[in-house]
N, C-alpha and C. Protein backbone atom coordinates (compact mmCIF):
# COMPACT_ATOMS: atom_id res chain seq x y z
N UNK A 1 6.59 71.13 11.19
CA UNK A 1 6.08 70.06 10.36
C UNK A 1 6.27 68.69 11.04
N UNK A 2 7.10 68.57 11.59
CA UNK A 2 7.48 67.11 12.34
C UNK A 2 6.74 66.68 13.29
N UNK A 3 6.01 68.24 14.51
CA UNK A 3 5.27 67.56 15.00
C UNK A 3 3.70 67.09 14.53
N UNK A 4 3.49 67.19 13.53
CA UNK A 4 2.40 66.17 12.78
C UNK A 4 2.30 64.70 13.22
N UNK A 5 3.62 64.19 13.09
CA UNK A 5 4.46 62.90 13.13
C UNK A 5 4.06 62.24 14.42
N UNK A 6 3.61 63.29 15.46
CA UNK A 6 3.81 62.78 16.60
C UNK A 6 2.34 61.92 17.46
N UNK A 7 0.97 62.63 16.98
CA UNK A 7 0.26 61.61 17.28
C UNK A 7 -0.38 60.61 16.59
N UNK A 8 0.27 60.26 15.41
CA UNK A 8 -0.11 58.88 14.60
C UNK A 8 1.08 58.00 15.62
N UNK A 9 2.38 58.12 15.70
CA UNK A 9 2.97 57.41 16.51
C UNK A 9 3.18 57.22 17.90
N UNK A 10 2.70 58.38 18.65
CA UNK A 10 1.87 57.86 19.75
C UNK A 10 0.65 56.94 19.70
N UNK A 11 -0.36 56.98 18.83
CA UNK A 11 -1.20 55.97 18.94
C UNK A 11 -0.61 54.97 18.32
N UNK A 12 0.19 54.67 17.79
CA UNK A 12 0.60 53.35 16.88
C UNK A 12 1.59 52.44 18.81
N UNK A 13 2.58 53.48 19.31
CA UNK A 13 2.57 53.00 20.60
C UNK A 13 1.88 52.32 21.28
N UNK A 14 1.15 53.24 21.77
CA UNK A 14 -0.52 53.11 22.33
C UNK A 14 -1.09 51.61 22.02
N UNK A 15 -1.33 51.29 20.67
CA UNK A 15 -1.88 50.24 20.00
C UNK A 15 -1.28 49.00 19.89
N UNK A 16 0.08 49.11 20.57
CA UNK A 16 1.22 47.83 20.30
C UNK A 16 1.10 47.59 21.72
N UNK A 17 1.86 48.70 22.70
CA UNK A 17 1.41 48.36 24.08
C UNK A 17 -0.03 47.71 24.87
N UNK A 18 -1.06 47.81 23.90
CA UNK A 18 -2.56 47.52 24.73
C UNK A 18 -2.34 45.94 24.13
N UNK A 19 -1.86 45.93 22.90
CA UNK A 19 -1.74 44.56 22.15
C UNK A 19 -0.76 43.46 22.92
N UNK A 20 0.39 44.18 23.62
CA UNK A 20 1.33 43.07 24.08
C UNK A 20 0.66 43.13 25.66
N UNK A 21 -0.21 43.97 26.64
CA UNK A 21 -0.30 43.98 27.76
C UNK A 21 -1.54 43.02 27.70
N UNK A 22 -2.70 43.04 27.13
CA UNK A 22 -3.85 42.22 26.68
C UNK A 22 -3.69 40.89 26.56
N UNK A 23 -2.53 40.04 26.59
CA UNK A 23 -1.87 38.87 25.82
C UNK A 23 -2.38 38.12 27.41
N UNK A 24 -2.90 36.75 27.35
CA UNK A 24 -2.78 36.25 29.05
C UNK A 24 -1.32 35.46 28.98
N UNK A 25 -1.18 35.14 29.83
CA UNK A 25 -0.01 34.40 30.11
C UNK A 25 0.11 32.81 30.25
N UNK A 26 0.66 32.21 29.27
CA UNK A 26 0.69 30.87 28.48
C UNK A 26 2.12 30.23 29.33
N UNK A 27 1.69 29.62 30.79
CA UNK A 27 2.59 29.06 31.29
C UNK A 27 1.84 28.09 31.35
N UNK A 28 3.33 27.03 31.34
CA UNK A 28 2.86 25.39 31.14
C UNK A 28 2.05 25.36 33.28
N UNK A 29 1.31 24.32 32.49
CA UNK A 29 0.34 23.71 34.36
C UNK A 29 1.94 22.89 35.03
N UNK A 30 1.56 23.02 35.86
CA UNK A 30 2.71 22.06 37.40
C UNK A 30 3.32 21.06 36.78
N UNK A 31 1.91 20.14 36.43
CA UNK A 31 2.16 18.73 35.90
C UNK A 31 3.08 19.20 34.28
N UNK A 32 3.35 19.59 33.56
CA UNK A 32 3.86 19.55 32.31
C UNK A 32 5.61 19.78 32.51
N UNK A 33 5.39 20.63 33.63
CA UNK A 33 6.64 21.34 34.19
C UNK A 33 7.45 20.31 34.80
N UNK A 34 6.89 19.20 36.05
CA UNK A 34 7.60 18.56 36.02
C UNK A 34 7.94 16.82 35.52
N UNK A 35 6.77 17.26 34.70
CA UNK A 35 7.27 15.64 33.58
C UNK A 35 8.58 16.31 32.61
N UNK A 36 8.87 17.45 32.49
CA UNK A 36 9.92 17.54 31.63
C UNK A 36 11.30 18.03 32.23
N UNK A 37 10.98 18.16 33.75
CA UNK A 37 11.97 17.77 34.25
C UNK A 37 12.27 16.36 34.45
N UNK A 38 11.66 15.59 35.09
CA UNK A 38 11.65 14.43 34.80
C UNK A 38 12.09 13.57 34.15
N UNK A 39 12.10 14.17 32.37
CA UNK A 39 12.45 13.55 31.39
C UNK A 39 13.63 13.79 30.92
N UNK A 40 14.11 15.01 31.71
CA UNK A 40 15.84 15.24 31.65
C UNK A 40 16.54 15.15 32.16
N UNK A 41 15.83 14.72 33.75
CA UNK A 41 16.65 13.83 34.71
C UNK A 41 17.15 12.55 34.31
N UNK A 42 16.06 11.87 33.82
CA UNK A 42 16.30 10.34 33.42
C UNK A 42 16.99 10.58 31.93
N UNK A 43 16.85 11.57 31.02
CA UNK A 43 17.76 11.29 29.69
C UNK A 43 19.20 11.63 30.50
N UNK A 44 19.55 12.32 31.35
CA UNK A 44 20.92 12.72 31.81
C UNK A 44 21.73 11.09 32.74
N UNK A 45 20.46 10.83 33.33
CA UNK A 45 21.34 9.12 33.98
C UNK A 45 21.63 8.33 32.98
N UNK A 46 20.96 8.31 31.67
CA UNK A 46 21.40 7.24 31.25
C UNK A 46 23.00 7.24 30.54
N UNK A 47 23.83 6.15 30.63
CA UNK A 47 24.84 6.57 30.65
C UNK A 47 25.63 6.56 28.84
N UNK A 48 26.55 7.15 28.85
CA UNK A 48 27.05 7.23 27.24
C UNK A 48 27.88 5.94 26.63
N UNK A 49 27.65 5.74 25.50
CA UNK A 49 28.00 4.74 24.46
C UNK A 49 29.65 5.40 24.66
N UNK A 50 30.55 4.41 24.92
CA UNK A 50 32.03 4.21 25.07
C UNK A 50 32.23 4.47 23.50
N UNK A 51 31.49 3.80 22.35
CA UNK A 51 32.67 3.88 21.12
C UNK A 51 32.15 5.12 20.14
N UNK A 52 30.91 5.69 20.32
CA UNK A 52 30.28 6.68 19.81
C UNK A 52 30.53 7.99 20.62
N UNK A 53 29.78 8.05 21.94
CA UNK A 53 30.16 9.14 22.57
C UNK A 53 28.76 9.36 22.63
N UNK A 54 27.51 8.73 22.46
CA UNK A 54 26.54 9.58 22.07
C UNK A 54 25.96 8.79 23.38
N UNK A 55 24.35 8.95 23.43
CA UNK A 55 23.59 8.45 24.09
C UNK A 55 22.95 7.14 23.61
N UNK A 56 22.62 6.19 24.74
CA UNK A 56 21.96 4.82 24.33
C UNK A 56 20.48 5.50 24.01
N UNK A 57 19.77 5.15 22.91
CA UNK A 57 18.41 5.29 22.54
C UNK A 57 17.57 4.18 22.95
N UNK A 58 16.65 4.59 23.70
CA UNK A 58 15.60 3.59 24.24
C UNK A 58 15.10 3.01 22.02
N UNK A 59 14.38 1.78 22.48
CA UNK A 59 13.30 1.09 21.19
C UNK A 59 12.67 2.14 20.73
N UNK A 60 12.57 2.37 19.44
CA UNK A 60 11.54 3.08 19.18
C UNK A 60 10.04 2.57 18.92
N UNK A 61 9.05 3.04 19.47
CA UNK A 61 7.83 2.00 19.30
C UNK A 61 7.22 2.71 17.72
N UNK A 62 6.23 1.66 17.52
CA UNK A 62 6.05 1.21 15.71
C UNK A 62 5.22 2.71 15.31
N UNK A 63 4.70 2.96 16.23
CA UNK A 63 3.62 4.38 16.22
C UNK A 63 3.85 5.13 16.95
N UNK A 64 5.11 6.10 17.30
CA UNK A 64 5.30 7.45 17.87
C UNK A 64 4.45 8.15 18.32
N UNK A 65 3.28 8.51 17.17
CA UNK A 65 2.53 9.59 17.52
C UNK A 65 1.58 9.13 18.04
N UNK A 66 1.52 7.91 18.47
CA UNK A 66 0.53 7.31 19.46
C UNK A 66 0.76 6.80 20.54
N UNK A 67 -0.02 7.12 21.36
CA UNK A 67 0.48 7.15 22.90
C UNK A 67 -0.27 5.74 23.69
């Protein structure tokens, strides 16, 4: 009786594997890669607030989500 069991879950395999191999590959371009190195080079120089411990925060400008 069990092996009944066995080719609904071979194809359910089958159907997950074609699903995760099918996927393209979502790597950031050159340029994205190293502006964010970049941006953790320069957040790491800047140096720490003596009475907080934290980091100095650049201005925040009036519209963030605008570039």
């Amino acid at each position: 009786m069990w092996f009944l069991l066995i080719p609904p879950v071979a194809v359910m395999f089958a159907l997950l594997w074609l699903a995760l191999i099918s996927r393209p590959e979502r790597r950031p371009g050159p340029g994205a890669t190293m502006e964010r190195y970049r941006r953790t080079r320069d957040a790491l120089a800047r140096p720490l607030d003596d009475a907080t411990g934290q980091r100095e925060r650049p201005a925040r400008h009036t519209f963030p989500h605008r570039h």
